[in-house]
N, C-alpha and C. Protein backbone atom coordinates (compact mmCIF):
# COMPACT_ATOMS: atom_id res chain seq x y z
N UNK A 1 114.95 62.19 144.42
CA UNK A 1 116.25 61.60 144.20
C UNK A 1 116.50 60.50 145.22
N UNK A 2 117.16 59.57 144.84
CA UNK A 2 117.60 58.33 145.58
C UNK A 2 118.95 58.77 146.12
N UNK A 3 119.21 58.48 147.20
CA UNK A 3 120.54 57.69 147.78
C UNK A 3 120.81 56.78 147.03
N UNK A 4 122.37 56.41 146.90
CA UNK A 4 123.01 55.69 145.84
C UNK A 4 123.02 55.50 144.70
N UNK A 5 121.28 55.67 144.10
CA UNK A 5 121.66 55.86 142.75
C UNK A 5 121.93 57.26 141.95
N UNK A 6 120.75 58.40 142.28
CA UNK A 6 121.12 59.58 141.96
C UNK A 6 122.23 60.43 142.97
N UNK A 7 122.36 60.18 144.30
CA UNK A 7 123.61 60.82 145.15
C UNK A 7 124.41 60.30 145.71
N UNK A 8 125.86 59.93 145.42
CA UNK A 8 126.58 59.25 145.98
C UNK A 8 127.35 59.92 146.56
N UNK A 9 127.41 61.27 146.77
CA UNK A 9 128.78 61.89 146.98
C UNK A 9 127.89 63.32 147.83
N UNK A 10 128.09 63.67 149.43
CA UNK A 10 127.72 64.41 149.72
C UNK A 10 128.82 65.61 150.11
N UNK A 11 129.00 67.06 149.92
CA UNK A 11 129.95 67.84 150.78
C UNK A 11 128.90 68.46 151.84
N UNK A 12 130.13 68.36 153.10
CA UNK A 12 129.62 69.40 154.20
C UNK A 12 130.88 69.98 154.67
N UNK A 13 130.66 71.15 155.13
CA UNK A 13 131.84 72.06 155.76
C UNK A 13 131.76 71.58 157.28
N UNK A 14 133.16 70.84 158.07
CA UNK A 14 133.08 70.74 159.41
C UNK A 14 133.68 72.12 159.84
N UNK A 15 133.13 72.24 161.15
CA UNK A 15 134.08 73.18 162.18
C UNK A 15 134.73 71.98 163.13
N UNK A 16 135.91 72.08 163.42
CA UNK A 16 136.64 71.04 164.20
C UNK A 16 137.36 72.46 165.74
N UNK A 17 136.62 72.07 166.80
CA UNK A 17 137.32 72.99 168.13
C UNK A 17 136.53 74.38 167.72
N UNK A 18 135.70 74.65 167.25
CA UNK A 18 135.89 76.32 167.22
C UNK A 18 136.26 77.37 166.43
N UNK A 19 137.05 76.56 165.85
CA UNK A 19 138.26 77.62 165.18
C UNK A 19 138.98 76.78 163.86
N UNK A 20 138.16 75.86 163.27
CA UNK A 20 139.42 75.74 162.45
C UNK A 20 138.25 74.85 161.10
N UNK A 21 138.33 75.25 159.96
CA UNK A 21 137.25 74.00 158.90
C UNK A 21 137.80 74.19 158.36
N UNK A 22 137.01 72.56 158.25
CA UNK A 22 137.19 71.35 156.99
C UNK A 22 136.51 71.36 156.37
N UNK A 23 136.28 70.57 155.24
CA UNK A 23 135.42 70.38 154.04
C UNK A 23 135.46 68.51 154.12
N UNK A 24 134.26 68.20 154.19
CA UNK A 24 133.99 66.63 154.15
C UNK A 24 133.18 66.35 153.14
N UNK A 25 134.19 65.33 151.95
CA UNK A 25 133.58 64.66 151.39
C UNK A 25 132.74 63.06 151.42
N UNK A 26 131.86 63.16 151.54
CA UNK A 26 131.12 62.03 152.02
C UNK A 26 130.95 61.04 150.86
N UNK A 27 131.40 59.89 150.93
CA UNK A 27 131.21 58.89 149.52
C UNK A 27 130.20 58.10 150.20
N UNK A 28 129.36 58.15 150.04
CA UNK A 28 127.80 57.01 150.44
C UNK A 28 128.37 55.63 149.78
N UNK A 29 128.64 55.10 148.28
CA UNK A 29 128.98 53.92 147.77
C UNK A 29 130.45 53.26 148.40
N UNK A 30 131.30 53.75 148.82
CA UNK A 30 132.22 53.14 149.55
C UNK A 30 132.32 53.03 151.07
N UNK A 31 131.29 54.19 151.64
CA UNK A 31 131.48 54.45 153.12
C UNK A 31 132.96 55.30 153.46
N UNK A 32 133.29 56.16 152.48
CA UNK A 32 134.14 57.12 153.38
C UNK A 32 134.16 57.84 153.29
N UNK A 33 135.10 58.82 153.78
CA UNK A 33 134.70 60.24 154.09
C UNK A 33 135.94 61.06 154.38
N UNK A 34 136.39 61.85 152.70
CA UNK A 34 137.62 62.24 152.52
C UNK A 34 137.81 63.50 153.13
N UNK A 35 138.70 64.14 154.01
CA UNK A 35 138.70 65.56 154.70
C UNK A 35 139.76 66.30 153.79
N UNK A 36 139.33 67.11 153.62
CA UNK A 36 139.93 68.31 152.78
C UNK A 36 140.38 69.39 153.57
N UNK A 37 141.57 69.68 154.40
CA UNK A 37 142.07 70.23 155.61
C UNK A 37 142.90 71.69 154.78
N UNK A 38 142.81 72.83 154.85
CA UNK A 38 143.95 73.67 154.19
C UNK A 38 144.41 73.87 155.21
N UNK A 39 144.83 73.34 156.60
CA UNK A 39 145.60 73.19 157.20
C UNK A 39 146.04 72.41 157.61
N UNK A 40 146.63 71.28 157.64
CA UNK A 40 146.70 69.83 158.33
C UNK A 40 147.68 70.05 159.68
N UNK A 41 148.78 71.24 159.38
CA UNK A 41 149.40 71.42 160.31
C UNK A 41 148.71 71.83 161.85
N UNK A 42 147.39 71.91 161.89
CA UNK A 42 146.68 72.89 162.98
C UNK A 42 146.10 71.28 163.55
N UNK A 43 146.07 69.96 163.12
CA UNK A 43 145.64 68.78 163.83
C UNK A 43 146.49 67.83 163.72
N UNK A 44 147.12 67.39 164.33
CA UNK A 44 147.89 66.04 163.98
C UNK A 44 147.31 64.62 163.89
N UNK A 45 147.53 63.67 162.98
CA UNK A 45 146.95 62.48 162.61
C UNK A 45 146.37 61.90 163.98
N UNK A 46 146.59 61.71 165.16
CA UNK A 46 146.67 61.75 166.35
C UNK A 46 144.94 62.04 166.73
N UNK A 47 144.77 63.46 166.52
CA UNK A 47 143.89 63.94 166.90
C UNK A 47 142.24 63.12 165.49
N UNK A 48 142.81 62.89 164.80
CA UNK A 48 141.79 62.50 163.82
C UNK A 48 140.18 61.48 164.46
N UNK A 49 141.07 60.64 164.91
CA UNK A 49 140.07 59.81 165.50
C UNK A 49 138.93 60.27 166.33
N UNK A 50 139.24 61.13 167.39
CA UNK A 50 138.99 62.02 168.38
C UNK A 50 137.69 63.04 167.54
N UNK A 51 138.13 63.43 166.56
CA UNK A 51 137.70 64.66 165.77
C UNK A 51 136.64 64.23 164.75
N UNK A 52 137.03 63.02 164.19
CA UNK A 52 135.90 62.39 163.18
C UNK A 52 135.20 61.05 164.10
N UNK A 53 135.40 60.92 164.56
CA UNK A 53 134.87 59.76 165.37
C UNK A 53 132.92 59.79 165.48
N UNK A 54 132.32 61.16 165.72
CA UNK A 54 131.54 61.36 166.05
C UNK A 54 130.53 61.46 164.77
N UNK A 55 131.31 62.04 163.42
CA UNK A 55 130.78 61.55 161.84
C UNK A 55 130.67 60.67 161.48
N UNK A 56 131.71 59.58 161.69
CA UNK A 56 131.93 58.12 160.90
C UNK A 56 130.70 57.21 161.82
N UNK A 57 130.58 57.58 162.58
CA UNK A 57 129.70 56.62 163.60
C UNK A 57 128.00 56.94 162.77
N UNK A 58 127.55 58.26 163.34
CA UNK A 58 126.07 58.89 163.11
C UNK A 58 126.01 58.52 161.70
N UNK A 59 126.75 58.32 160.88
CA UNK A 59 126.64 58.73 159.58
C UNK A 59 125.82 57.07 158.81
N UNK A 60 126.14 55.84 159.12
CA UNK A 60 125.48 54.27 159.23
C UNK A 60 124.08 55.01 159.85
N UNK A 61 123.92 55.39 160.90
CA UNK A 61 122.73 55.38 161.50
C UNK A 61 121.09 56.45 160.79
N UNK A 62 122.03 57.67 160.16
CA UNK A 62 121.35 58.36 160.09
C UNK A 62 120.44 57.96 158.35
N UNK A 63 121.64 57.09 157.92
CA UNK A 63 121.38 56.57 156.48
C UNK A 63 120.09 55.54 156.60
N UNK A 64 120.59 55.07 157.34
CA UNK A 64 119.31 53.22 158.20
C UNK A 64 117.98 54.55 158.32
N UNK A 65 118.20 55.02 158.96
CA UNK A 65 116.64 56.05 159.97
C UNK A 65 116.03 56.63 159.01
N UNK A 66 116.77 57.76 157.80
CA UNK A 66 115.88 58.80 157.14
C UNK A 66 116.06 58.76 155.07
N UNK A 67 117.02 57.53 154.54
CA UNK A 67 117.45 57.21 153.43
C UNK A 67 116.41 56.29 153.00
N UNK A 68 116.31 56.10 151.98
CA UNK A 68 115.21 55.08 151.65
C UNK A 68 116.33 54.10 150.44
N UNK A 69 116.15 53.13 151.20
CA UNK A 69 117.18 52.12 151.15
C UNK A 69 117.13 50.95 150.23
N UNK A 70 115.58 50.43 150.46
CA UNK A 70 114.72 49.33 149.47
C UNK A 70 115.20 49.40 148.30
N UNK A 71 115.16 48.13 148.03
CA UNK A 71 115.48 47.37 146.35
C UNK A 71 117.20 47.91 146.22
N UNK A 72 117.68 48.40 147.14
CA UNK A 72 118.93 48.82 146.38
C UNK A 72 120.13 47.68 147.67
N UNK A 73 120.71 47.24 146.74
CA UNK A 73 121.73 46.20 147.18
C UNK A 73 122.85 47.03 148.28
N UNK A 74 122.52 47.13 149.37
CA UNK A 74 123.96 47.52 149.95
C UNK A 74 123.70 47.17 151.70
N UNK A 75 125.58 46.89 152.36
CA UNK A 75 124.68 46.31 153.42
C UNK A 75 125.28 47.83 154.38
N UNK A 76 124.79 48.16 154.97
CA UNK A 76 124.87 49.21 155.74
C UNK A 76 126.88 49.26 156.97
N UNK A 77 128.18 49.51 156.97
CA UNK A 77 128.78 49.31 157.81
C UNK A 77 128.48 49.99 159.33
N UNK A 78 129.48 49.53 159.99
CA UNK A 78 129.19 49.83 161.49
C UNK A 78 129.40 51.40 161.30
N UNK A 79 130.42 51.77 160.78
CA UNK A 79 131.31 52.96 160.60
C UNK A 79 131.86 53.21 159.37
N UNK A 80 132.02 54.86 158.86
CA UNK A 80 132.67 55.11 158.08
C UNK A 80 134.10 54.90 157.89
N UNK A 81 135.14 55.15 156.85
CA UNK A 81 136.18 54.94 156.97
C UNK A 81 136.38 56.46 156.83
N UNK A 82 137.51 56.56 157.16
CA UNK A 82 138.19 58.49 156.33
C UNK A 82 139.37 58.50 156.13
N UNK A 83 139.53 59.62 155.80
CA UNK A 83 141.13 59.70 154.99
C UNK A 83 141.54 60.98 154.90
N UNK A 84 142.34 61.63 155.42
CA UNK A 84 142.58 63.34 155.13
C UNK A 84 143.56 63.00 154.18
N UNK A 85 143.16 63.67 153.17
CA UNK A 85 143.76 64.41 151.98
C UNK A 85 145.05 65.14 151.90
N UNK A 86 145.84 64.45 151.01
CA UNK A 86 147.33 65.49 151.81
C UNK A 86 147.45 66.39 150.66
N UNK A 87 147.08 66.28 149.15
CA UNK A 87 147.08 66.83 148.14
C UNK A 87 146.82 67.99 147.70
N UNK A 88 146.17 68.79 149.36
CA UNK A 88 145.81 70.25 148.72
C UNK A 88 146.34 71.28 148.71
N UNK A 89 146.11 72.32 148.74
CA UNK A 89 147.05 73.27 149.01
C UNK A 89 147.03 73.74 150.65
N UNK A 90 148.01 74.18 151.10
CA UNK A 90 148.07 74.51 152.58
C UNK A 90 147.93 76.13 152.61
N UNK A 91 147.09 77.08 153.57
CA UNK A 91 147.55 78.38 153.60
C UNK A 91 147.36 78.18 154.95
N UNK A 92 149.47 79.08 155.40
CA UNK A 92 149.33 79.15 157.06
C UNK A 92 148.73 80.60 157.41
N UNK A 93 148.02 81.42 156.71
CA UNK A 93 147.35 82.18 157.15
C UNK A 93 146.10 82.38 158.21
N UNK A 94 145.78 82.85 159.08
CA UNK A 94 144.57 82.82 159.98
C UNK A 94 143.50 83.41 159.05
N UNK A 95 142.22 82.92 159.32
CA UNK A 95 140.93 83.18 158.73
C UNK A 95 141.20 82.95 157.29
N UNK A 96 141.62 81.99 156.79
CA UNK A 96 141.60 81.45 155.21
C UNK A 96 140.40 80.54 155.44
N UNK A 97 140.74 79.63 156.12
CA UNK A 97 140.07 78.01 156.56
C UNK A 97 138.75 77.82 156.17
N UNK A 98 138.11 78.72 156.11
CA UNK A 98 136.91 79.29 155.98
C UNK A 98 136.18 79.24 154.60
N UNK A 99 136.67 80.62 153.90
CA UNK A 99 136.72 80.54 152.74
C UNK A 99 137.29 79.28 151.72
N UNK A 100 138.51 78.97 152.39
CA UNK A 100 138.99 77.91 151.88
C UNK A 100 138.34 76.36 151.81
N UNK A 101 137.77 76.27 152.52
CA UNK A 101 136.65 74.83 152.11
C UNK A 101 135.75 74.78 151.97
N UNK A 102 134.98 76.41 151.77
CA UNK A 102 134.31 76.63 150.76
C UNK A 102 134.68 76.40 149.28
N UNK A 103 135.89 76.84 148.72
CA UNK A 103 136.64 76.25 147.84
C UNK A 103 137.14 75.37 147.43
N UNK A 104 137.22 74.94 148.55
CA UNK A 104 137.92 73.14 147.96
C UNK A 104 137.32 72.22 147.58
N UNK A 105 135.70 72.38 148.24
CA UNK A 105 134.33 71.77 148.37
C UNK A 105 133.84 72.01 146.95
N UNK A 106 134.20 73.42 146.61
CA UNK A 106 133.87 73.70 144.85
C UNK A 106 134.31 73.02 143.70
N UNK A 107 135.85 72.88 144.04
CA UNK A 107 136.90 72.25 143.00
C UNK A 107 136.42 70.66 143.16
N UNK A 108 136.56 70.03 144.18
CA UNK A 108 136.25 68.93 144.37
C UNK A 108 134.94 68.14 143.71
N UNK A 109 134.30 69.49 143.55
CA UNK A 109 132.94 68.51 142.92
C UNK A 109 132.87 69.11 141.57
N UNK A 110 133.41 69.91 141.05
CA UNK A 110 133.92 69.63 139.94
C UNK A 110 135.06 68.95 139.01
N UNK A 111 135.58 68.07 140.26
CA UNK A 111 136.81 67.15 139.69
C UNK A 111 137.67 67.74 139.66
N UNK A 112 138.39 68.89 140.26
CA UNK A 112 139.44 69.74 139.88
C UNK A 112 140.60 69.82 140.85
N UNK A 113 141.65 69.73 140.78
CA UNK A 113 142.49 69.61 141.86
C UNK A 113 142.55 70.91 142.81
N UNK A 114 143.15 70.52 143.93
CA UNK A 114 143.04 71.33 145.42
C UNK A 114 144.60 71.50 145.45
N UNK A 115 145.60 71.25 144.84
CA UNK A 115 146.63 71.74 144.79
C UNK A 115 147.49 72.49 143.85
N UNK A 116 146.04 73.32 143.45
CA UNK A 116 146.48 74.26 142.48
C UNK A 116 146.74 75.12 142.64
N UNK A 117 145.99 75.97 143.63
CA UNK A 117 145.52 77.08 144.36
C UNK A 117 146.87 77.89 144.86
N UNK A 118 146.95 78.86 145.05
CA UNK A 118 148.13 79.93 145.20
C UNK A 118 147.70 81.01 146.12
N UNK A 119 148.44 81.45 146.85
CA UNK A 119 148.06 82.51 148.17
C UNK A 119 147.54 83.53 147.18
N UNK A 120 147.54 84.31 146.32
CA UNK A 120 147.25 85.00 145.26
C UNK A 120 146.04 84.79 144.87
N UNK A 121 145.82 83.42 144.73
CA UNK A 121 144.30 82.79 143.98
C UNK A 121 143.78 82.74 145.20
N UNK A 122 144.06 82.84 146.42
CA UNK A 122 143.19 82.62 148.02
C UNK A 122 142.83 84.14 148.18
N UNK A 123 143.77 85.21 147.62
CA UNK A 123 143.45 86.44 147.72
C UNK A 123 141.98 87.11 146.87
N UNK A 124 142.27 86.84 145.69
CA UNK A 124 141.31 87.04 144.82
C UNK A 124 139.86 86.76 145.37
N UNK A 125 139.97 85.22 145.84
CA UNK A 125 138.69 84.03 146.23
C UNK A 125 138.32 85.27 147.23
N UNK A 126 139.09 85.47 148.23
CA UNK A 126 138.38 86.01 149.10
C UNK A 126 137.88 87.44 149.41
N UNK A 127 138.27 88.55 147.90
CA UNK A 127 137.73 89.61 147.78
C UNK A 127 136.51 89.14 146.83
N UNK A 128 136.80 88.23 145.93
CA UNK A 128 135.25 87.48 145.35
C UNK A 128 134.04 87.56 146.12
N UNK A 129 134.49 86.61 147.49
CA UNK A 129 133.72 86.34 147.88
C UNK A 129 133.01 87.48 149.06
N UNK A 130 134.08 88.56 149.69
CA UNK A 130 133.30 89.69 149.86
C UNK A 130 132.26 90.57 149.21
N UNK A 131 133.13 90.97 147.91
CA UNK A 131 131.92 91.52 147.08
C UNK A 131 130.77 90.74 146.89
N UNK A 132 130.41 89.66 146.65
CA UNK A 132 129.40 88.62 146.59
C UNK A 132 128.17 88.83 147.16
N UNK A 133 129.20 88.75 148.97
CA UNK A 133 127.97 88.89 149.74
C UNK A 133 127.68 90.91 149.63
N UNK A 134 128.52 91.41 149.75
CA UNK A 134 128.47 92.92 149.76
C UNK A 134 126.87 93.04 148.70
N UNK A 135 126.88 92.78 147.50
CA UNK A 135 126.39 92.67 147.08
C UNK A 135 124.82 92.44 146.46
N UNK A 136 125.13 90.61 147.71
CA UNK A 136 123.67 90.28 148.22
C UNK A 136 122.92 91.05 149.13
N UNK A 137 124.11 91.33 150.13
CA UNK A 137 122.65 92.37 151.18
C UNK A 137 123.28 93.72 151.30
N UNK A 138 123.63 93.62 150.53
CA UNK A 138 123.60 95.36 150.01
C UNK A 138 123.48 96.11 148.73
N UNK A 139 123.71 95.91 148.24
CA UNK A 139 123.44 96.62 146.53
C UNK A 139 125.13 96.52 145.95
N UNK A 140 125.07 96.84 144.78
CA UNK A 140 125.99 96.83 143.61
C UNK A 140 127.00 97.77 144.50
N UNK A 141 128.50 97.38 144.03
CA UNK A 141 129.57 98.05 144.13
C UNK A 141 129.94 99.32 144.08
C-alpha cells in the first residue's frame, strides 16, 4: 500500500501526562491532525501546543525518512496543523478516556458521529469491551 494514494487517514490513541487519551486522527493529504478529546475539560486550549507540538513536528520527518514518496505530487510541510474536535461527546467520569478513544477512533473511521454516544452507551461499550477481553484470555462467559 502507498501513502496518499491507498492511506490517507491514519488513527492513533495518544496518552497526554499519564493519565488522560486521546484519539488522533492523522490526515496525511491535508497535513492535519484532528484530536478527538472525551474530555476537553481536563486540557485547556492553552496547553495544546505544549501537548501536540512534539506530533505535528516528527510527523513531516518521519513521512520524508520511511514513506515512499516518488511519482506522487506533494510537497512535504514544516509541521502539521491540528484541531481538537469540540463535537463529541464529553464523559466527566474517571477511567472512560480510555475506552472512549478507543471508540471514537471506531466511529470516526466509519464516518459516524462522536456526539451520539450516551453515558449508557459508554456503559454498555465498556462491559463489551470487558467481556471481549475476558474472553480472549480466558474462555467463554
Amino acid at each position: 500500500m502507498a501513502w496518499y494514494t491507498d492511506i490517507d487517514t491514519v488513527y492513533v490513541p495518544l496518552n497526554w501526562g499519564k493519565r488522560h487519551w486521546v484519539g488522533a486522527v492523522i490526515q496525511l493529504k491535508i497535513w492535519k491532525v484532528l484530536i478527538l478529546d472525551p474530555l476537553i475539560s481536563s486540557n485547556d486550549a492553552k496547553k495544546l501546543p505544549r501537548l501536540l507540538k512534539p506530533l505535528v513536528e516528527i510527523l513531516p520527518v518521519i513521512i520524508k525518512e520511511f514513506a515512499e514518496t516518488y511519482g506522487i505530487d506533494c510537497t512535504l510541510p514544516e509541521t502539521f496543523t491540528y484541531e481538537r474536535l469540540v463535537n463529541v461527546h464529553q464523559n466527566k467520569r474517571t477511567g472512560d478516556c480510555g475506552p472512549l478513544t478507543v471508540k471514537f477512533i471506531e466511529l470516526h473511521a466509519q464516518g459516524m458521529g462522536l456526539d451520539e454516544l450516551t453515558d449508557a452507551k459508554v456503559d454498555e461499550m465498556r462491559m463489551r469491551f470487558a467481556i471481549d477481553l475476558y474472553e480472549e484470555c480466558v474462555g467463554s462467559v
